[in-house]
N, C-alpha and C. Protein backbone atom coordinates (compact mmCIF):
# COMPACT_ATOMS: atom_id res chain seq x y z
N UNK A 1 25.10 37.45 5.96
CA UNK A 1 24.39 36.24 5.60
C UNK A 1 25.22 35.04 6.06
N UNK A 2 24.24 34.12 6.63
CA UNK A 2 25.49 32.81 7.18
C UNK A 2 25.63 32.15 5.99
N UNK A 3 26.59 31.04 6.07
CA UNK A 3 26.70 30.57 4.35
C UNK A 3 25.90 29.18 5.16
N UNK A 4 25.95 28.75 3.86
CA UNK A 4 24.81 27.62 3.29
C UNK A 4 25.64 26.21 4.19
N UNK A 5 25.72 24.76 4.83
CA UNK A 5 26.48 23.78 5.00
C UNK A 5 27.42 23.32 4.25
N UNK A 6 28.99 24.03 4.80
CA UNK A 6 29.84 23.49 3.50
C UNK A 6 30.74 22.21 3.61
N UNK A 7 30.31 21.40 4.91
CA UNK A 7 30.79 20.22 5.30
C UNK A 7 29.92 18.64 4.34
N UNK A 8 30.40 17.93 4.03
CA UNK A 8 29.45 17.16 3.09
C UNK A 8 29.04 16.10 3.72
N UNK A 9 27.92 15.74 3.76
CA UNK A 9 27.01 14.85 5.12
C UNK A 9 26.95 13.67 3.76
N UNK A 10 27.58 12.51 4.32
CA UNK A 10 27.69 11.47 3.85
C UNK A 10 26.97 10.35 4.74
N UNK A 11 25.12 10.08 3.95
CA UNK A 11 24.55 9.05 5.00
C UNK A 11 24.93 7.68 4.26
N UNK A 12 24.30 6.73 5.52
CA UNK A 12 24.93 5.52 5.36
C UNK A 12 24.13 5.00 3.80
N UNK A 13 25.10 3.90 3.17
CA UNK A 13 24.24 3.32 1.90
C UNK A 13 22.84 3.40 1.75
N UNK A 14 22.26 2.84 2.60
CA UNK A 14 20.37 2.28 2.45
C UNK A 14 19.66 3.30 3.91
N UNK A 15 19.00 3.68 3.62
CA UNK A 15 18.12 4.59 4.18
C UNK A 15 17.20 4.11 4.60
N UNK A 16 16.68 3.99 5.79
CA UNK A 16 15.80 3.22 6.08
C UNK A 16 14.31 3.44 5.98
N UNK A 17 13.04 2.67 6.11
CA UNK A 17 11.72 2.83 5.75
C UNK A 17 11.29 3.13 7.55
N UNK A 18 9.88 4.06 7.71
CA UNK A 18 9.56 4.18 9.01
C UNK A 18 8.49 4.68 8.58
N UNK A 19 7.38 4.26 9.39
CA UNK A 19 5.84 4.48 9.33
C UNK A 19 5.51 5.91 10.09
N UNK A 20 6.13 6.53 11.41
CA UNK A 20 5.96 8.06 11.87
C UNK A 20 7.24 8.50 11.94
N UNK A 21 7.29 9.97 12.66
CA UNK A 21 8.53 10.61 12.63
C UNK A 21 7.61 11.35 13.97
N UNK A 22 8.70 11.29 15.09
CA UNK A 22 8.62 12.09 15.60
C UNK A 22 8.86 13.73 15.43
N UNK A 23 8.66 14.61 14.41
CA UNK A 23 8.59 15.77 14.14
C UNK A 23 8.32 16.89 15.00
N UNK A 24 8.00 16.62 16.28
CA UNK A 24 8.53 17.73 17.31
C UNK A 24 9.67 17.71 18.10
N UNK A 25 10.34 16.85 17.94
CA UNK A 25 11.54 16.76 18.34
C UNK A 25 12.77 17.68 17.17
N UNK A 26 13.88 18.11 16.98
CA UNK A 26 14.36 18.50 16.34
C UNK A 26 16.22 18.24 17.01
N UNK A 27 16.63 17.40 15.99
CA UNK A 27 16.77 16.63 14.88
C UNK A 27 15.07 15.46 15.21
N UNK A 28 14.59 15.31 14.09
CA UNK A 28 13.31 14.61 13.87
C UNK A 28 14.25 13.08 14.21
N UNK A 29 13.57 12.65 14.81
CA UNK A 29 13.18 11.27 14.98
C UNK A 29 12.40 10.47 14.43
N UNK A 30 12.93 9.75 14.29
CA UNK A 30 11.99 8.46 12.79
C UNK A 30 11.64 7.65 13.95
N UNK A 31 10.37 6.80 14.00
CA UNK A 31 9.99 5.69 14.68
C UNK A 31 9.31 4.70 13.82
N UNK A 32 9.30 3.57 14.63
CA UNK A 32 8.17 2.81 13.94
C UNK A 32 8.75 2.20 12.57
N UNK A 33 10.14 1.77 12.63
CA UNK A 33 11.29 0.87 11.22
C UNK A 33 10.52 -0.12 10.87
N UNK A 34 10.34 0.14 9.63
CA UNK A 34 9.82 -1.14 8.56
C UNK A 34 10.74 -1.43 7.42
N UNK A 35 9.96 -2.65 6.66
CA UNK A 35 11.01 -2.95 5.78
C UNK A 35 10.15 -2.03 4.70
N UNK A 36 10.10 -1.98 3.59
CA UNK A 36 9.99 -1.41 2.36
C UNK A 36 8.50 -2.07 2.08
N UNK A 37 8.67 -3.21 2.22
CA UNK A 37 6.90 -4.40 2.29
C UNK A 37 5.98 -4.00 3.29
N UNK A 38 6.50 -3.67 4.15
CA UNK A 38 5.53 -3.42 5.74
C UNK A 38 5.13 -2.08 5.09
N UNK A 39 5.18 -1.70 4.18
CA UNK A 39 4.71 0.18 4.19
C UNK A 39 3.57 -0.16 2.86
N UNK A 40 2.90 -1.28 2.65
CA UNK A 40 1.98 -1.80 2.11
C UNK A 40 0.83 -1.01 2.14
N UNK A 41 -0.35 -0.58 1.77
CA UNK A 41 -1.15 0.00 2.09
C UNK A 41 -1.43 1.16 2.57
N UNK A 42 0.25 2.11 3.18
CA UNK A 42 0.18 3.20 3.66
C UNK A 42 0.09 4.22 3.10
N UNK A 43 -0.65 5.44 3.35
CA UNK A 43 -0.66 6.50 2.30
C UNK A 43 0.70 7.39 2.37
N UNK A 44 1.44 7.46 3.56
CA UNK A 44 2.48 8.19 3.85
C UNK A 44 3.34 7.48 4.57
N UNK A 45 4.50 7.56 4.57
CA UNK A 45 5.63 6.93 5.47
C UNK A 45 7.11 7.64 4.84
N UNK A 46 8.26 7.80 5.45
CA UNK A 46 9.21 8.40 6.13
C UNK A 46 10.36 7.39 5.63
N UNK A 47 11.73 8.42 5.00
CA UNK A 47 12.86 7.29 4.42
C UNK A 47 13.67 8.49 5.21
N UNK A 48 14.81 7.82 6.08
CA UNK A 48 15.81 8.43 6.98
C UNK A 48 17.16 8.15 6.89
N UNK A 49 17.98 8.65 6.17
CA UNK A 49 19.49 8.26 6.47
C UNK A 49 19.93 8.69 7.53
N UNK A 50 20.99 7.93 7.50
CA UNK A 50 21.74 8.08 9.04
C UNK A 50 23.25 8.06 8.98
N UNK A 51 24.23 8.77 9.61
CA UNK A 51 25.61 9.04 9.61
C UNK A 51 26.50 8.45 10.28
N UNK A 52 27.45 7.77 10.38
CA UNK A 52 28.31 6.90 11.08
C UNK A 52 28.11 6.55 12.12
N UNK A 53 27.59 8.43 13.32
CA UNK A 53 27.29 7.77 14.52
C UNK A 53 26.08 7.83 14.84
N UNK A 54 24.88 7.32 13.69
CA UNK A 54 23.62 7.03 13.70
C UNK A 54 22.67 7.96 14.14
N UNK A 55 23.16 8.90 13.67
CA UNK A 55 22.63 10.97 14.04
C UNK A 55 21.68 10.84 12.34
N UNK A 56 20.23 11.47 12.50
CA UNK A 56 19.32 11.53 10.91
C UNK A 56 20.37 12.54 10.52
N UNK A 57 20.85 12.42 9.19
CA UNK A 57 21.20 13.40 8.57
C UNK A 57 20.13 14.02 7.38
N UNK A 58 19.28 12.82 6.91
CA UNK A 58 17.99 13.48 6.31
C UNK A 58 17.10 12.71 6.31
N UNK A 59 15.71 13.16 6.10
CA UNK A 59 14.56 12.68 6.44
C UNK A 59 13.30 12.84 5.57
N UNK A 60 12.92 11.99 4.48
CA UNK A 60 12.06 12.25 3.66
C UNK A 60 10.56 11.75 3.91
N UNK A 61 9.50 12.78 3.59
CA UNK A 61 8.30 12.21 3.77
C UNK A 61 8.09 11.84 2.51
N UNK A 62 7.64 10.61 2.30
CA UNK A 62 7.04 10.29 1.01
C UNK A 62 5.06 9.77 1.21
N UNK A 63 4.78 10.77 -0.24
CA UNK A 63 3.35 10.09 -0.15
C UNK A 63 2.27 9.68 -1.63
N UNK A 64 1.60 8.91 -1.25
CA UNK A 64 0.98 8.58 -2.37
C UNK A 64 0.01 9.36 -2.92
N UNK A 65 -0.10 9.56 -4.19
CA UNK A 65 -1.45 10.44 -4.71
C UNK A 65 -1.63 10.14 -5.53
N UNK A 66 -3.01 10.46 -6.33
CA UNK A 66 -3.66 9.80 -7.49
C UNK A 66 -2.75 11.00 -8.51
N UNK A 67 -2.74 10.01 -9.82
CA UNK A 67 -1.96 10.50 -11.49
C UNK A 67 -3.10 11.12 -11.65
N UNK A 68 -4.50 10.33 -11.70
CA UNK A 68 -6.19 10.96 -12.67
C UNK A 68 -6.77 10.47 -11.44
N UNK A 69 -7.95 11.56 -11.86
CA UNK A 69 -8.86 11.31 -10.70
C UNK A 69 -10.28 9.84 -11.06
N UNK A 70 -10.40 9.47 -12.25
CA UNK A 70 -10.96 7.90 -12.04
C UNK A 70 -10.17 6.66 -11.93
N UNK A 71 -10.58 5.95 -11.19
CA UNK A 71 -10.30 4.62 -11.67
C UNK A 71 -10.30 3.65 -12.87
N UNK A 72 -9.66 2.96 -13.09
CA UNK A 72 -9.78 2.32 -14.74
C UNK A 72 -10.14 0.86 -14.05
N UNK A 73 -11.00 0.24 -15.05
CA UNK A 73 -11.26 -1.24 -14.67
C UNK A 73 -9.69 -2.13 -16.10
N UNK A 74 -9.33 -3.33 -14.81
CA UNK A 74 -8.37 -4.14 -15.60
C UNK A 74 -8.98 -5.41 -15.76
N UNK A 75 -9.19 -6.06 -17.12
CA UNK A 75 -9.15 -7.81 -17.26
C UNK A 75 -8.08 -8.46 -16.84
N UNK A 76 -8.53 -9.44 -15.35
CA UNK A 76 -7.11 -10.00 -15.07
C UNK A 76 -7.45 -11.46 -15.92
N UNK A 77 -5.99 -11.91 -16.34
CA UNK A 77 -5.75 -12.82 -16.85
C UNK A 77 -6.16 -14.34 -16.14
N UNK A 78 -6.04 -14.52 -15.13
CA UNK A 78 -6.77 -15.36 -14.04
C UNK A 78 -7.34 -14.92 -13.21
N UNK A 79 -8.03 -15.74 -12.69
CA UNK A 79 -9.05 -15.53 -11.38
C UNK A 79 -8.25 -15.13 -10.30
N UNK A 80 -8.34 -14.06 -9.43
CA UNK A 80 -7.89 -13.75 -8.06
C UNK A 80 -8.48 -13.49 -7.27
N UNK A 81 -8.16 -13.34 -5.67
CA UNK A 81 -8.70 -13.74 -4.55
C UNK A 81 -10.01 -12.30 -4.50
N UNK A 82 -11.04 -11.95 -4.68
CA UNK A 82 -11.84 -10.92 -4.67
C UNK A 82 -11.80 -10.03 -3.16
N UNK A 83 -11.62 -8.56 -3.89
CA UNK A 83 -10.75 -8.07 -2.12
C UNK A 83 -9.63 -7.89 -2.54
N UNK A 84 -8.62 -8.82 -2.73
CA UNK A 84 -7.14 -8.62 -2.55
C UNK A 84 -6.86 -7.22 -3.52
N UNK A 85 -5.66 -6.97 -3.12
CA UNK A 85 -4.64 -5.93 -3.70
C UNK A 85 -3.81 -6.24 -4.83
N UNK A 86 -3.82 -5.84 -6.34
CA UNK A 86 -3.12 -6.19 -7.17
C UNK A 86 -2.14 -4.38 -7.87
N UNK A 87 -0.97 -5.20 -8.07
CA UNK A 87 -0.14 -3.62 -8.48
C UNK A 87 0.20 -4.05 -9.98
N UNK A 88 0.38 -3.18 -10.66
CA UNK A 88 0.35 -3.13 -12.33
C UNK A 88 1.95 -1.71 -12.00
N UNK A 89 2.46 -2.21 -13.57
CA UNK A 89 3.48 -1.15 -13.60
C UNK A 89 2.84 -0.04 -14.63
N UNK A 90 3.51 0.79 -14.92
CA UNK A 90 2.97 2.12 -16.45
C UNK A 90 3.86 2.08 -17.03
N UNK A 91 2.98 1.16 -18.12
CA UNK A 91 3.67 1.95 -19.32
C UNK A 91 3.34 2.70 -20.28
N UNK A 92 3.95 3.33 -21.07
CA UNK A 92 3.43 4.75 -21.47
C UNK A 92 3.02 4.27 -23.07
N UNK A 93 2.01 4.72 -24.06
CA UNK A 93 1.53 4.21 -25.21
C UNK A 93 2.83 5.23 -26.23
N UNK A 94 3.13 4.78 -26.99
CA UNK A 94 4.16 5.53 -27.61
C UNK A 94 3.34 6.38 -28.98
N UNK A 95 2.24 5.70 -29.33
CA UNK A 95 1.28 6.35 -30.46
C UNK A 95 1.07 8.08 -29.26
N UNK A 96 0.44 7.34 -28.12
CA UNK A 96 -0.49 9.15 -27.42
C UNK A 96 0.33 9.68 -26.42
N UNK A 97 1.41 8.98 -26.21
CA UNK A 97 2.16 9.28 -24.62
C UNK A 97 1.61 9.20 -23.60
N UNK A 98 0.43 8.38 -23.56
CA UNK A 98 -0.69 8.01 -22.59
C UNK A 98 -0.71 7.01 -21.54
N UNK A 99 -0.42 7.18 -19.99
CA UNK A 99 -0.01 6.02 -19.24
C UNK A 99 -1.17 4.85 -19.42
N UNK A 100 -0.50 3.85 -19.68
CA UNK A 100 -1.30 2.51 -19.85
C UNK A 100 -1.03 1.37 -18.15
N UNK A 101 -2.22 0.68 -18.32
CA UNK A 101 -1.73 -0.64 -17.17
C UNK A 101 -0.51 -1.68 -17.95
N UNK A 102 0.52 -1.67 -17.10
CA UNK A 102 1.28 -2.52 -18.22
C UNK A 102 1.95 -3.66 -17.11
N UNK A 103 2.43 -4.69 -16.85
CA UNK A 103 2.53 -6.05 -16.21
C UNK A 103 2.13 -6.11 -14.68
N UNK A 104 1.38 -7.00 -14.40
CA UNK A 104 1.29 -7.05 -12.88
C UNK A 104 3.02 -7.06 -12.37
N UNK A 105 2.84 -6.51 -11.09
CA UNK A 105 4.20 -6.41 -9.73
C UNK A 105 3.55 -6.82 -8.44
N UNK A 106 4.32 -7.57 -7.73
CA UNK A 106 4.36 -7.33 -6.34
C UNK A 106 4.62 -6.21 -6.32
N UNK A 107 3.86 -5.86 -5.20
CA UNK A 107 4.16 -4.55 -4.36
C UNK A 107 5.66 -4.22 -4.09
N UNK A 108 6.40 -5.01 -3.24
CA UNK A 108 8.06 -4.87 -3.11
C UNK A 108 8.41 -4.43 -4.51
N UNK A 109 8.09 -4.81 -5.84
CA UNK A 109 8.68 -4.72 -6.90
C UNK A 109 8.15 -3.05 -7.22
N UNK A 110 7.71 -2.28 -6.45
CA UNK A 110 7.53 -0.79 -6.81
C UNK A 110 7.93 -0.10 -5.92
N UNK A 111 9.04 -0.49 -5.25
CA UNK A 111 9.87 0.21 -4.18
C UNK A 111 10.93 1.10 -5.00
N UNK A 112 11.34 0.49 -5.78
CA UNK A 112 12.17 1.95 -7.36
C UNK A 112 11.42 2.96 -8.14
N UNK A 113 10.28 2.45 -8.50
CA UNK A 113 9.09 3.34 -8.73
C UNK A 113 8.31 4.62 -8.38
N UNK A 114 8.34 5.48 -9.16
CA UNK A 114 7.95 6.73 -9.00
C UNK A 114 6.36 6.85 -8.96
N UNK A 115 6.11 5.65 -10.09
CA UNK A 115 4.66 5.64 -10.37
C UNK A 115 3.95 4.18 -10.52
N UNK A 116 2.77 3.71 -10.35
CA UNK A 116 2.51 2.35 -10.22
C UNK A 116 0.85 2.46 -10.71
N UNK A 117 0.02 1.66 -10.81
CA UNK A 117 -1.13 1.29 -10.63
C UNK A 117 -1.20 0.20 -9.53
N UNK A 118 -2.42 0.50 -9.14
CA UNK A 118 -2.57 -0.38 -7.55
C UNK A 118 -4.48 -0.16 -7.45
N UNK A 119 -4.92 -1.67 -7.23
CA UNK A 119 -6.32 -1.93 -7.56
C UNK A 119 -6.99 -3.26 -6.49
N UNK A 120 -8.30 -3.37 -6.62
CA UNK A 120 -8.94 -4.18 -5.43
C UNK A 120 -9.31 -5.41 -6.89
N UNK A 121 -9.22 -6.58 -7.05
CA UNK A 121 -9.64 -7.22 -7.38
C UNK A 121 -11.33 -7.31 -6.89
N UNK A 122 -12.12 -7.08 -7.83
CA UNK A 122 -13.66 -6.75 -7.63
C UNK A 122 -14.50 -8.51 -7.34
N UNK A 123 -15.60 -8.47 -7.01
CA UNK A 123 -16.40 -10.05 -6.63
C UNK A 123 -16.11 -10.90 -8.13
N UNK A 124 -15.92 -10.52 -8.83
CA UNK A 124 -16.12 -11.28 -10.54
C UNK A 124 -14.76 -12.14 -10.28
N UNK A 125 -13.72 -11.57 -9.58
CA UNK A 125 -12.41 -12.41 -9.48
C UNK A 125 -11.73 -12.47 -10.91
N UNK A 126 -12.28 -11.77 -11.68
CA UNK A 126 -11.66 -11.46 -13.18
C UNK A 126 -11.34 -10.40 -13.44
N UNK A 127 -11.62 -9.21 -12.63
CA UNK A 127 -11.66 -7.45 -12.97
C UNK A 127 -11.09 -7.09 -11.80
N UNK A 128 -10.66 -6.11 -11.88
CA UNK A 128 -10.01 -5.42 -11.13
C UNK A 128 -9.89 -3.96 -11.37
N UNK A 129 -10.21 -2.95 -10.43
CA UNK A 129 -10.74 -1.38 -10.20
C UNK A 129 -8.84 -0.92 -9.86
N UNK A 130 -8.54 -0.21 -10.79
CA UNK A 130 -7.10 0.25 -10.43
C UNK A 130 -7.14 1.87 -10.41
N UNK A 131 -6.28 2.17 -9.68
CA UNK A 131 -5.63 3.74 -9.39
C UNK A 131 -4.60 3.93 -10.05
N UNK A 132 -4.08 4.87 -10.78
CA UNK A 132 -2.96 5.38 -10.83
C UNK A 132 -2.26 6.37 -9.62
N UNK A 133 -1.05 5.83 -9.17
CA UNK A 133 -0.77 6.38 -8.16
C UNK A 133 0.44 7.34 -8.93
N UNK A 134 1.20 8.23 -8.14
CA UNK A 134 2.45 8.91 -7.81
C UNK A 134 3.28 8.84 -6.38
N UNK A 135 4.18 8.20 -6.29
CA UNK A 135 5.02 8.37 -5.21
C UNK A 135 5.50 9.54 -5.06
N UNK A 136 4.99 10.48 -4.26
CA UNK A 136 5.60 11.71 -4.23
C UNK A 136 6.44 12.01 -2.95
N UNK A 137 7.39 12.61 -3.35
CA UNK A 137 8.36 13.85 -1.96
C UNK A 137 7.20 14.87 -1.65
N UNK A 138 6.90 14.53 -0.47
CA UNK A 138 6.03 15.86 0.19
C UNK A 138 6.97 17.21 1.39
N UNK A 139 8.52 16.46 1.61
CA UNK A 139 9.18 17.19 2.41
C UNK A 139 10.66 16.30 2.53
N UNK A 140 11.69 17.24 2.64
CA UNK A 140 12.79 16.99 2.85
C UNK A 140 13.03 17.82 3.78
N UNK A 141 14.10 17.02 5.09
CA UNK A 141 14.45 17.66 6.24
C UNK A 141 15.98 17.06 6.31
N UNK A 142 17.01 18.08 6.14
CA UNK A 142 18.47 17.82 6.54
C UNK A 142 19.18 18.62 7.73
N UNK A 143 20.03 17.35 8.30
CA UNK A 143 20.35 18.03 9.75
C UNK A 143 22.32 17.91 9.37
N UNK A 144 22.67 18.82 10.08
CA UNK A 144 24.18 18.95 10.05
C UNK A 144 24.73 18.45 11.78
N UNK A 145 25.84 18.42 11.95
CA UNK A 145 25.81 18.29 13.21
C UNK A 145 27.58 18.94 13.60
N UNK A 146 27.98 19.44 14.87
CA UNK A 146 29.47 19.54 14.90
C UNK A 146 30.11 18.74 15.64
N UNK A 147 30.82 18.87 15.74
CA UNK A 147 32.18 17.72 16.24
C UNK A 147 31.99 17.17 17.59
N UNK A 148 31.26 18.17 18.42
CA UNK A 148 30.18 17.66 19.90
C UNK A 148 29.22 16.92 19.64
N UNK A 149 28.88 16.86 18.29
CA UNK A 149 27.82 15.83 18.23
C UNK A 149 26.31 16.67 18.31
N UNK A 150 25.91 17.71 18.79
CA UNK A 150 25.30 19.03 18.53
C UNK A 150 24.77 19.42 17.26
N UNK A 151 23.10 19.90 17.01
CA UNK A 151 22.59 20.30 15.91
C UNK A 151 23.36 21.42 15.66
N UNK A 152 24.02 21.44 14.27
CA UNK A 152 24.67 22.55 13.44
C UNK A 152 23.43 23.62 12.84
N UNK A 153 23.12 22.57 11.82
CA UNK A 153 21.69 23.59 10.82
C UNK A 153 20.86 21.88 10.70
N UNK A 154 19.62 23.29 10.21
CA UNK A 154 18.77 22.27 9.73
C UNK A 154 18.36 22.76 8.68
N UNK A 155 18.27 21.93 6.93
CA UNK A 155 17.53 22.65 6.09
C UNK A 155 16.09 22.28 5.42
N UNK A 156 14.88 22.87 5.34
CA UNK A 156 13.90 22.76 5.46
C UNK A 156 13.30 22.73 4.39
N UNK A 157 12.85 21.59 3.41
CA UNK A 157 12.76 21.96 2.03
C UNK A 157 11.63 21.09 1.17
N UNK A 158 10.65 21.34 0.58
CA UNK A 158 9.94 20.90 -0.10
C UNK A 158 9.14 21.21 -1.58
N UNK A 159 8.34 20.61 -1.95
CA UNK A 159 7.82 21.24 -3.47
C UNK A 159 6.79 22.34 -2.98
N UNK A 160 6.46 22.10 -1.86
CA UNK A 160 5.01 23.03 -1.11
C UNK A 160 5.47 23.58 0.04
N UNK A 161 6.91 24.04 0.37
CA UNK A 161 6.94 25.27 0.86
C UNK A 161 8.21 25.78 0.95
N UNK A 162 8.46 26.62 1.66
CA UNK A 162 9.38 27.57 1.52
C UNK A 162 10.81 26.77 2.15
N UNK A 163 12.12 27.09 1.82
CA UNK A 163 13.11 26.71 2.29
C UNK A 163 14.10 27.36 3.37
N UNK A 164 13.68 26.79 4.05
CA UNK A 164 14.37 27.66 5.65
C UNK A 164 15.86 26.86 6.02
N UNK A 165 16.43 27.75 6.31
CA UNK A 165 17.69 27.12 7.05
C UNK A 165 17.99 27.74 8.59
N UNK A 166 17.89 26.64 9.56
CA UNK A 166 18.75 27.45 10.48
C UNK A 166 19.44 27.13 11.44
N UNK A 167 20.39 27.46 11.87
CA UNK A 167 21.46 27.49 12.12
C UNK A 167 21.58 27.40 14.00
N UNK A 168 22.95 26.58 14.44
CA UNK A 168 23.14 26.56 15.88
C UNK A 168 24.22 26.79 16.38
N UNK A 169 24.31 27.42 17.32
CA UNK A 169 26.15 27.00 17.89
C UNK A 169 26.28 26.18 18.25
N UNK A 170 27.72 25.93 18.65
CA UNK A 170 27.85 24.42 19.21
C UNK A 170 27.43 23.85 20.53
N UNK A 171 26.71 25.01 20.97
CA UNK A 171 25.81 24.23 22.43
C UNK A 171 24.58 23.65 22.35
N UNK A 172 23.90 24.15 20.95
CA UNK A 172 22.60 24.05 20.38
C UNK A 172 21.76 24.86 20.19
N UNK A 173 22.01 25.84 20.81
CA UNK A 173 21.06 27.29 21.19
C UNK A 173 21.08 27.44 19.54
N UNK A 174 19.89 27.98 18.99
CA UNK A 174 19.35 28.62 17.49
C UNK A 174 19.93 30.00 17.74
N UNK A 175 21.18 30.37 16.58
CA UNK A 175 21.53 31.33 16.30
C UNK A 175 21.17 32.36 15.11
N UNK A 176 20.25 32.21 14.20
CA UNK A 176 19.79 32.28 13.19
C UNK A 176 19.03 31.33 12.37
N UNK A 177 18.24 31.95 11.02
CA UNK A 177 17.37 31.14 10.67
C UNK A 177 17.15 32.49 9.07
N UNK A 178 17.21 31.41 8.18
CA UNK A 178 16.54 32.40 6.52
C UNK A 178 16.39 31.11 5.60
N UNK A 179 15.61 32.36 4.44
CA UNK A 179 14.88 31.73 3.36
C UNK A 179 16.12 31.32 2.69
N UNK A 180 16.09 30.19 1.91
CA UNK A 180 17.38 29.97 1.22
C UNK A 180 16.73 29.62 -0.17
N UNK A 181 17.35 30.57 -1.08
CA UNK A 181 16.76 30.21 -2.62
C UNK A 181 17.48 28.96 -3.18
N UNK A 182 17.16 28.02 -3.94
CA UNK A 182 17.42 26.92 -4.63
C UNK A 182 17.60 27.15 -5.88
């Protein structure tokens, strides 16, 4: 059995935001750098660290999905632009443990956020049709590399599928490849 990466991949502080990934390439390629605001409206987009000499060391897909499957109508406190996009935070009712709409956010302000409400201000300009969302991990991809600068391993890992690792020499050629339990 090969062993698992026992070198410790240290990416840079802030990880950056990216709208595609080149994913047939391997090490994946992130394209398309945004800030955290530019990923407004998107259902899916891509957070990539990167290693001293700017090699992905990992690569997350993140995506949005509904908490419940209706929408809840909100009384907004003032009139807003009808159409526009309004985000609410959750907070949870402490009587039912029940997610509630709890303060409007800018959007930027749910970049820490796991979970949000996010809604169309309706023609009344007083109501507003909200979603409960989830920011979810749909895939994690980590790359190793050796001292040539050369794919080491790659490990392959998500909530929806199986975890593969595999492995290169130092020319790049794929020397192996297995399931790796977590």
């Amino acid at each position: 059995m090969t062993p698992t990466i026992d070198t410790p991949v240290v990416p840079l502080a802030d990880p950056g935001y990216y709208l595609w990934c080149a994913c047939y390439e391997i090490p994946f390629r992130p394209t398309d750098p945004v800030a955290f605001a530019d990923t407004e409206g998107v259902r899916s987009f891509y957070l990539a660290y990167h290693d001293q000499a700017e090699r992905v060391v990992r690569i997350d897909k993140l995506w949005l999905v509904w908490a419940e499957k209706e929408p809840r109508m909100v009384a907004l406190p003032i009139a807003r632009e009808p159409g526009s996009t309004i985000y609410f935070a959750v907070t949870v009712d402490s009587a039912g443990g029940t997610a509630q709409v709890g303060q409007q956010l800018e959007y930027v302000e749910t970049e820490e956020l796991d979970e949000f409400f996010a809604g169309e201000v309706l023609p009344s300009a007083v109501e507003c049709k909200v979603r409960w969302f989830r920011r979810e991990l749909a895939l994690t991809d980590t790359f190793a590399y050796w001292p040539n600068g050369r794919l080491r391993s790659w490990l392959q890992s998500g909530p929806d599928r199986e975890t593969v690792e595999e492995y290169y020499d130092a020319d790049g050629n794929k020397i192996t490849e297995q399931t790796v339990m977590l």
